[in-house]
C-alpha atoms as a PDB file:
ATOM      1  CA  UNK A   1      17.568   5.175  -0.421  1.00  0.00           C
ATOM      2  CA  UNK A   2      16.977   1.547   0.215  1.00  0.00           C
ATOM      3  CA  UNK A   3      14.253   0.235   2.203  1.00  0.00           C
ATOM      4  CA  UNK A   4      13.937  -3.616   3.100  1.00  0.00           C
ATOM      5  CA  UNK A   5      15.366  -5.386   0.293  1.00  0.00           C
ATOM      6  CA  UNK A   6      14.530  -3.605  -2.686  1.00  0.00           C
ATOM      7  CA  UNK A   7      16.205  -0.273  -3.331  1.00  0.00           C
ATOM      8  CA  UNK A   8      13.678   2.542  -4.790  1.00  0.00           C
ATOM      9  CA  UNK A   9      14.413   5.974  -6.124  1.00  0.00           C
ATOM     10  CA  UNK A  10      13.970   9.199  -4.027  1.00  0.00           C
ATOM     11  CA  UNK A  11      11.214   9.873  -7.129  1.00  0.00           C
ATOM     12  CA  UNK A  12       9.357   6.774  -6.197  1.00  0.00           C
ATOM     13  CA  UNK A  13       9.675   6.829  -2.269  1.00  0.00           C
ATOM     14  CA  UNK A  14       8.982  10.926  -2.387  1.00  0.00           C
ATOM     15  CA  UNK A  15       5.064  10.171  -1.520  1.00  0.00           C
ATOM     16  CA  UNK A  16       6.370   9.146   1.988  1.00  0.00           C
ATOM     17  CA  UNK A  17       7.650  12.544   2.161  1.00  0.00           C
ATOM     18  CA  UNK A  18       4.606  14.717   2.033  1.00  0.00           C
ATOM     19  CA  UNK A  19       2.710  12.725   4.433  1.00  0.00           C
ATOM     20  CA  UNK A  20       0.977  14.591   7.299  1.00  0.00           C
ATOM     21  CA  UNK A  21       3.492  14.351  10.712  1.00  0.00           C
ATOM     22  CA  UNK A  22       0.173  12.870  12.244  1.00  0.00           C
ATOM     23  CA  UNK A  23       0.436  10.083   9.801  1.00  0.00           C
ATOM     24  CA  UNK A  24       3.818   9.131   9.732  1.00  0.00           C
ATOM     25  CA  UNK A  25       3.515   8.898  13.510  1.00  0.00           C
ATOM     26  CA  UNK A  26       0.330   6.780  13.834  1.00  0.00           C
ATOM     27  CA  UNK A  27       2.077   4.521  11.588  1.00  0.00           C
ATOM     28  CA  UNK A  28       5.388   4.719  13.263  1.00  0.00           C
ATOM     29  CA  UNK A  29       3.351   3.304  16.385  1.00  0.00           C
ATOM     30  CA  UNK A  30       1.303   0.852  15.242  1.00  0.00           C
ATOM     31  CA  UNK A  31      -1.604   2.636  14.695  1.00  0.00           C
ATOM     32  CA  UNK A  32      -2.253   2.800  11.148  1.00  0.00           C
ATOM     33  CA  UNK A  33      -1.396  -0.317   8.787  1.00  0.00           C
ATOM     34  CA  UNK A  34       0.331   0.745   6.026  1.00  0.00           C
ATOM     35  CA  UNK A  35       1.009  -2.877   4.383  1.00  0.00           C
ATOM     36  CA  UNK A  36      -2.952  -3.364   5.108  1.00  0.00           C
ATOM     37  CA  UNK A  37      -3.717   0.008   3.477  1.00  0.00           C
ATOM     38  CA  UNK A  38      -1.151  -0.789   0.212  1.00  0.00           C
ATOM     39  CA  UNK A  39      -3.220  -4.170   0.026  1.00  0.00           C
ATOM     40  CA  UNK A  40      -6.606  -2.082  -0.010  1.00  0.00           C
ATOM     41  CA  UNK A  41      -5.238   0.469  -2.778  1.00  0.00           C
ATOM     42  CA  UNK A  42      -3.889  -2.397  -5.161  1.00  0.00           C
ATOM     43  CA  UNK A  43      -6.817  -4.017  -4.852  1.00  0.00           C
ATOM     44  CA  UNK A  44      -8.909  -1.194  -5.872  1.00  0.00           C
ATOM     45  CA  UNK A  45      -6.548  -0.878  -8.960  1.00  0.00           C
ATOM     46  CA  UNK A  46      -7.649  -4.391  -9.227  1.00  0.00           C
ATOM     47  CA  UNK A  47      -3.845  -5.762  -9.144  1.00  0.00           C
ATOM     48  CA  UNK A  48      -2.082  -8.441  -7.592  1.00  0.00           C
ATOM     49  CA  UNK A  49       1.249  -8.444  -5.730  1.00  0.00           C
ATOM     50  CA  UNK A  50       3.280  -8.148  -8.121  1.00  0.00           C
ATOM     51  CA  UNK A  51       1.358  -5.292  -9.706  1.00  0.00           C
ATOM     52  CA  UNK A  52      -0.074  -6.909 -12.791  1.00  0.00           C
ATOM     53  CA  UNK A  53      -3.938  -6.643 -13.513  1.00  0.00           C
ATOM     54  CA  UNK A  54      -6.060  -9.397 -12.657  1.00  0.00           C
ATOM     55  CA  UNK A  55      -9.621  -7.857 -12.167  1.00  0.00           C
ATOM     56  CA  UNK A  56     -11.346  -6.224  -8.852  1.00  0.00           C
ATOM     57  CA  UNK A  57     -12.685  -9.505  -7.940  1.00  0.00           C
ATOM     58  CA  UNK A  58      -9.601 -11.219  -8.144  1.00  0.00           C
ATOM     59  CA  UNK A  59      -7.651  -8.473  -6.408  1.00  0.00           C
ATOM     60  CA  UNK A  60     -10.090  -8.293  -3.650  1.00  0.00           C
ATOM     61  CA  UNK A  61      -9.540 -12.260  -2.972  1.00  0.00           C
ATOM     62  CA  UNK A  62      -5.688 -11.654  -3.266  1.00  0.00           C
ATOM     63  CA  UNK A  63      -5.280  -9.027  -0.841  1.00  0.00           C
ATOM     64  CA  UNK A  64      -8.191 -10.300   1.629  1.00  0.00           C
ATOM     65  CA  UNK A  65     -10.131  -6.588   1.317  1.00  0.00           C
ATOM     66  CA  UNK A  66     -13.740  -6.599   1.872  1.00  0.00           C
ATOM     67  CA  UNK A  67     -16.229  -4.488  -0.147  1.00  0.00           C
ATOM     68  CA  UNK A  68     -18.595  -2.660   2.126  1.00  0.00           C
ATOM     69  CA  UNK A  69     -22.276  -1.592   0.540  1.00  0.00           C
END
């Protein structure tokens, strides 16, 4: 499977597979962000873009995600 330019494994793409229909489809239209929601998960994981640690508050300044209280 290739997606974009990088080519991934069916093991590393299979997540995409056992999304909810509703899901997929929101995203499909627009609805739900999924580049804004991988930017939100990395930086809780508190890595950058390329995937390497740098620290929440780093990560959170990389990927432009706001920590509500």
């Amino acid at each position: 499977m290739t997606y974009s330019s990088h080519e991934f494994t069916v093991d590393e793409l299979g997540f995409i597979q056992t999304a909810l229909t509703n899901v997929l489809a929101a995203a499909a239209r627009g609805e739900l962000d999924l580049n804004r929601l991988a930017r939100e998960e990395m930086a809780s994981r508190g890595l950058d873009l390329h995937g390497q640690w740098v620290g929440f508050d780093q990560a959170r300044q990389i990927h432009q995600v706001v920590v509500c209280k």
